[in-house]
N, C-alpha and C. Protein backbone atom coordinates (compact mmCIF):
# COMPACT_ATOMS: atom_id res chain seq x y z
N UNK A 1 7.08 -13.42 -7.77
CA UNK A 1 5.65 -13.30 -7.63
C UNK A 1 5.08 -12.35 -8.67
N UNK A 2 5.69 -11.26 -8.91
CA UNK A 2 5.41 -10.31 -10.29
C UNK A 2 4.85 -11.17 -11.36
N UNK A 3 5.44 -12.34 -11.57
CA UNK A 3 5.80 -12.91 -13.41
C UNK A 3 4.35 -13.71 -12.99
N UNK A 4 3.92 -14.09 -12.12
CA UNK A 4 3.02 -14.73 -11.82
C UNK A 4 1.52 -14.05 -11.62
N UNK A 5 1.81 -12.74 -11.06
CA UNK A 5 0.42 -11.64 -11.13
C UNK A 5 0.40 -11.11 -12.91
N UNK A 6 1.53 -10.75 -13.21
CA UNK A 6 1.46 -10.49 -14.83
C UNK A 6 1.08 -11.39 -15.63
N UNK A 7 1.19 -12.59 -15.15
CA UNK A 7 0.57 -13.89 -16.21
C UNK A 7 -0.80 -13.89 -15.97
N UNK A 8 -1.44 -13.78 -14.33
CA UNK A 8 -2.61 -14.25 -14.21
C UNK A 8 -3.26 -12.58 -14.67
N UNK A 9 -3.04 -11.53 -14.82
CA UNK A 9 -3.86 -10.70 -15.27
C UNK A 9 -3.86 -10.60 -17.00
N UNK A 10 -3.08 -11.35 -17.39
CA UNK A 10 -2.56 -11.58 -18.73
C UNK A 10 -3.98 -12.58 -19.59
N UNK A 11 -4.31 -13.66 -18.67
CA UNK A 11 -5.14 -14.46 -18.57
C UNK A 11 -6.64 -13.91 -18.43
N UNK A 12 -6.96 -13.27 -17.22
CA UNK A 12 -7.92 -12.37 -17.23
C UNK A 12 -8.36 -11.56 -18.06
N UNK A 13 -7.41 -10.84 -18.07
CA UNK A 13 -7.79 -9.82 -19.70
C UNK A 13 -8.21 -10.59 -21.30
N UNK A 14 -7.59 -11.98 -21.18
CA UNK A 14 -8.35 -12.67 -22.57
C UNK A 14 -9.33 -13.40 -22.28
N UNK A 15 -9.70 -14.04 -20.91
CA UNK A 15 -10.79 -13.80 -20.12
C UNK A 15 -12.34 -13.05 -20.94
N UNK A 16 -11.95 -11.78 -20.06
CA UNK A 16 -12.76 -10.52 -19.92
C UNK A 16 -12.76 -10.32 -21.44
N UNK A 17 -11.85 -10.59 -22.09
CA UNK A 17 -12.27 -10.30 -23.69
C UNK A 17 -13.26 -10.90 -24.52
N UNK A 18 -13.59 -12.15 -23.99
CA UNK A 18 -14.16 -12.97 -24.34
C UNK A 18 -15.95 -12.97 -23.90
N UNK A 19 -16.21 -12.44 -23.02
CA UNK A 19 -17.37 -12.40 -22.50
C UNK A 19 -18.39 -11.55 -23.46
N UNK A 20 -19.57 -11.85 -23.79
CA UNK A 20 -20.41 -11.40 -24.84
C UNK A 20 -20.86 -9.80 -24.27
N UNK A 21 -21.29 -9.24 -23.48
CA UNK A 21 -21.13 -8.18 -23.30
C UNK A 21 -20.11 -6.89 -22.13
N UNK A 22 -19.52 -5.76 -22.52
CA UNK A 22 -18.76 -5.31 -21.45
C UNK A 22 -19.21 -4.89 -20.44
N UNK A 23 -20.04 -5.38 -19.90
CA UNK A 23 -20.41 -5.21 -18.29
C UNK A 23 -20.23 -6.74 -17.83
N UNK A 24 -20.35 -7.57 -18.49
CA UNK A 24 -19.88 -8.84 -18.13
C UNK A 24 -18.27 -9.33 -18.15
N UNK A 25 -17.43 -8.42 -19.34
CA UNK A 25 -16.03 -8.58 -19.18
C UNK A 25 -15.42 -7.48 -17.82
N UNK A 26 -15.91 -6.36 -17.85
CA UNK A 26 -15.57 -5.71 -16.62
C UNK A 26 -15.93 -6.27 -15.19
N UNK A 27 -17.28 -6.97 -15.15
CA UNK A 27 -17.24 -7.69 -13.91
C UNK A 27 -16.34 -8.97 -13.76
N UNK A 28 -15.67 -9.39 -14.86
CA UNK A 28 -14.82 -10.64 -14.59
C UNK A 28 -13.64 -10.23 -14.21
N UNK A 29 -12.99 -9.24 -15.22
CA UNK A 29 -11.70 -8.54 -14.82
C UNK A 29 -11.30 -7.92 -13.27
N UNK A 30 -12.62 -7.91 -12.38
CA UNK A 30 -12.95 -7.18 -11.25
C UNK A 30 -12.69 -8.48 -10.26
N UNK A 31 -13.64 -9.43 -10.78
CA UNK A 31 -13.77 -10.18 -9.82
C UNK A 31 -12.77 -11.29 -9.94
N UNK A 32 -11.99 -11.58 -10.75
CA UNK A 32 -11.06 -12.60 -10.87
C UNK A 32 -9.84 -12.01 -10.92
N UNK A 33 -9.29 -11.05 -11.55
CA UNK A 33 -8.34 -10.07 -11.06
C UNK A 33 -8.37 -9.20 -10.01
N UNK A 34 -8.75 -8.03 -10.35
CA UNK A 34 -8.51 -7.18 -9.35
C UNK A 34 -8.63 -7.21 -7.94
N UNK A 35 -9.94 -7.91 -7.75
CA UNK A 35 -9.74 -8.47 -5.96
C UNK A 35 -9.04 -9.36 -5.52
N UNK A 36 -9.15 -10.42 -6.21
CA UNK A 36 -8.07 -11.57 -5.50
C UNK A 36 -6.70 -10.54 -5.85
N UNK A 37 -5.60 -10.24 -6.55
CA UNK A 37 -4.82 -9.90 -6.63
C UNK A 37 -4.47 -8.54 -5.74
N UNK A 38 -5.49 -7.62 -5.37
CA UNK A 38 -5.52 -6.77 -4.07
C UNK A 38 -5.14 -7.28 -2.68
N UNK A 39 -5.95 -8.58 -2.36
CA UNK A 39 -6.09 -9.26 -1.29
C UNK A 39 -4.54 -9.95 -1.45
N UNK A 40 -4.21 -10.77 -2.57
CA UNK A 40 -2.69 -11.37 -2.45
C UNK A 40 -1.96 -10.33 -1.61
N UNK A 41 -1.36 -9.02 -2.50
CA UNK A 41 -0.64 -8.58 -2.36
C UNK A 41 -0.96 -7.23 -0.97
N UNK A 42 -2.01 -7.58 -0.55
CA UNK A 42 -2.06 -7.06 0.90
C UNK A 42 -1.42 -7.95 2.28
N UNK A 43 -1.72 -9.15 1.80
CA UNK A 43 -1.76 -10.57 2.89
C UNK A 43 -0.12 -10.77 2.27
N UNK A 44 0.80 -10.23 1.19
CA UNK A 44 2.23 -10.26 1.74
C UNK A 44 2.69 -9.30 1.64
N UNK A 45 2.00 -8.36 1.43
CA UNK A 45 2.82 -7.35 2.68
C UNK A 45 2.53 -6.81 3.61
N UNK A 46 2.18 -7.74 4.47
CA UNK A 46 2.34 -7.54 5.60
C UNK A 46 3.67 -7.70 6.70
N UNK A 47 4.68 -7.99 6.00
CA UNK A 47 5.65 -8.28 6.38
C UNK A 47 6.58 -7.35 6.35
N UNK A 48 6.49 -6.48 5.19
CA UNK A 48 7.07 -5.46 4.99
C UNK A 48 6.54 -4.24 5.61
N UNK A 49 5.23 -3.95 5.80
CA UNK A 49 4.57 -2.99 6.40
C UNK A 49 4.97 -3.02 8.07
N UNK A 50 5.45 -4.07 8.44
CA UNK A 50 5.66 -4.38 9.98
C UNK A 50 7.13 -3.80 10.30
N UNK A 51 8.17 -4.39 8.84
CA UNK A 51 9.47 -3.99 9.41
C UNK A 51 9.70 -2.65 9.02
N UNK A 52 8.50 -1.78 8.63
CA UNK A 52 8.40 -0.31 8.14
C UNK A 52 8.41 -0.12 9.18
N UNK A 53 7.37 -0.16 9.80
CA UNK A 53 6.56 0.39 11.04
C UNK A 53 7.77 0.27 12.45
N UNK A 54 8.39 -0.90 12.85
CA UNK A 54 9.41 -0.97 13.46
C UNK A 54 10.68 -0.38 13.03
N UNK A 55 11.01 -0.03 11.66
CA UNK A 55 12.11 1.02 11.93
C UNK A 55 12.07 2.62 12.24
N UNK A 56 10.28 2.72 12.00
CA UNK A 56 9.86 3.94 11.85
C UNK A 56 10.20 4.31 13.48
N UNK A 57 10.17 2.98 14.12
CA UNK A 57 9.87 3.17 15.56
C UNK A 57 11.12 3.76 16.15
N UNK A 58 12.02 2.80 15.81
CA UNK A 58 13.46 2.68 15.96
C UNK A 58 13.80 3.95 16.10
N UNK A 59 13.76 4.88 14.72
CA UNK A 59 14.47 6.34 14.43
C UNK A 59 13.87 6.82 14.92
N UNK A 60 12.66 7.02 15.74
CA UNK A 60 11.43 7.82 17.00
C UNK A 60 12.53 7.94 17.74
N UNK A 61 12.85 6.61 18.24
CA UNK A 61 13.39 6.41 19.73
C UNK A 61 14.53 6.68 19.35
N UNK A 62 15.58 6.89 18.94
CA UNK A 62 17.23 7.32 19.09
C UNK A 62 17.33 8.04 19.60
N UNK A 63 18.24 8.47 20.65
CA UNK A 63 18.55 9.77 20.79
C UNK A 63 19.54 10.44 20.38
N UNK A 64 19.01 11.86 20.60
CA UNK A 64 19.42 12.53 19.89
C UNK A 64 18.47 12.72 18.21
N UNK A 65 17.90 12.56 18.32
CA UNK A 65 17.08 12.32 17.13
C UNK A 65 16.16 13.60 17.51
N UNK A 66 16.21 14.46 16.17
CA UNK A 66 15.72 16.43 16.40
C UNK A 66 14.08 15.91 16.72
N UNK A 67 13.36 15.31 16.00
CA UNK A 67 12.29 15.13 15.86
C UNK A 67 11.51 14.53 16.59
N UNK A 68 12.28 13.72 17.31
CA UNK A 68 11.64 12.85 18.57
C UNK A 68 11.91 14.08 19.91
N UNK A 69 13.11 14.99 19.88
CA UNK A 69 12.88 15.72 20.63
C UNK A 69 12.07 16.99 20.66
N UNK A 70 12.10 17.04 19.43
CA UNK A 70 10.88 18.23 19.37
C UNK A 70 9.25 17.79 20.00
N UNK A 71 9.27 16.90 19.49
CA UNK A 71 7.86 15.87 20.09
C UNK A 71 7.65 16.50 21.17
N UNK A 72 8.86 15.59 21.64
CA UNK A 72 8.79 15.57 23.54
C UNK A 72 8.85 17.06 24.08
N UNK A 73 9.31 17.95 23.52
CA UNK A 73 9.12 19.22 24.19
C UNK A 73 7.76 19.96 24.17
N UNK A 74 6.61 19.63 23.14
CA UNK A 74 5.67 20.26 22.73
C UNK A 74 5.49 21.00 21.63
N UNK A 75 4.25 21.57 21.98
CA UNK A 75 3.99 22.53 20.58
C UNK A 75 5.16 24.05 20.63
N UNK A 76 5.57 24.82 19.96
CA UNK A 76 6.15 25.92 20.16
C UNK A 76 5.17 26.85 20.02
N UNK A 77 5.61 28.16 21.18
CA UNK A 77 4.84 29.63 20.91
C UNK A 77 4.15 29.69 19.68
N UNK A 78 5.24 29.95 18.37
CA UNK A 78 5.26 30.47 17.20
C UNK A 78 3.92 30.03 16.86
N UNK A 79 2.59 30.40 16.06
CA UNK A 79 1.82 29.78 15.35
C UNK A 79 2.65 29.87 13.62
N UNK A 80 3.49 30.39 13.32
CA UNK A 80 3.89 29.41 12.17
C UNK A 80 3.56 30.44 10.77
N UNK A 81 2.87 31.77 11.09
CA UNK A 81 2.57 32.79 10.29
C UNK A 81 3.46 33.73 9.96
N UNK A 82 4.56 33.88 10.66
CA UNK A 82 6.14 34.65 10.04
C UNK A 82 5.76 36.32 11.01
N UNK A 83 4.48 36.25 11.57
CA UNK A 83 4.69 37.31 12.87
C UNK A 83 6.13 38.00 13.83
């Protein structure tokens, strides 16, 4: 999918080069690159953001895991100033 966003911004940019003034090549480069290609690569990863989020979950829940038990115990006394 890379060789394919690098081609189509490859395209764009001679595009946007082409347009008679640069507020007209910057709005093309914007609107034919940069958003659609934002939106692609949000809408696939979403797949990856999910099996983030579920391992993030995973290592929460282990036990024995310092951090999930610290959670669960609360805040500590200490405020954290070396008092």
């Amino acid at each position: 999918m890379w060789i394919v966003a690098i081609a189509w911004i490859y395209v764009v940019v001679l595009m946007a080069a082409t347009e008679p003034t640069v507020v007209g090549g910057i709005m093309t480069f914007v609107f034919y690159c940069a958003v659609p290609l934002s939106i692609l690569f949000y809408l696939t990863g979403a797949k990856r953001r999910r099996q983030r989020r579920q391992l993030a979950a995973q290592d929460r829940d282990k036990p024995g895991n310092k951090d999930a038990a610290d959670d669960a115990a609360g805040p500590s006394a200490s405020d954290g100033d070396g008092d």
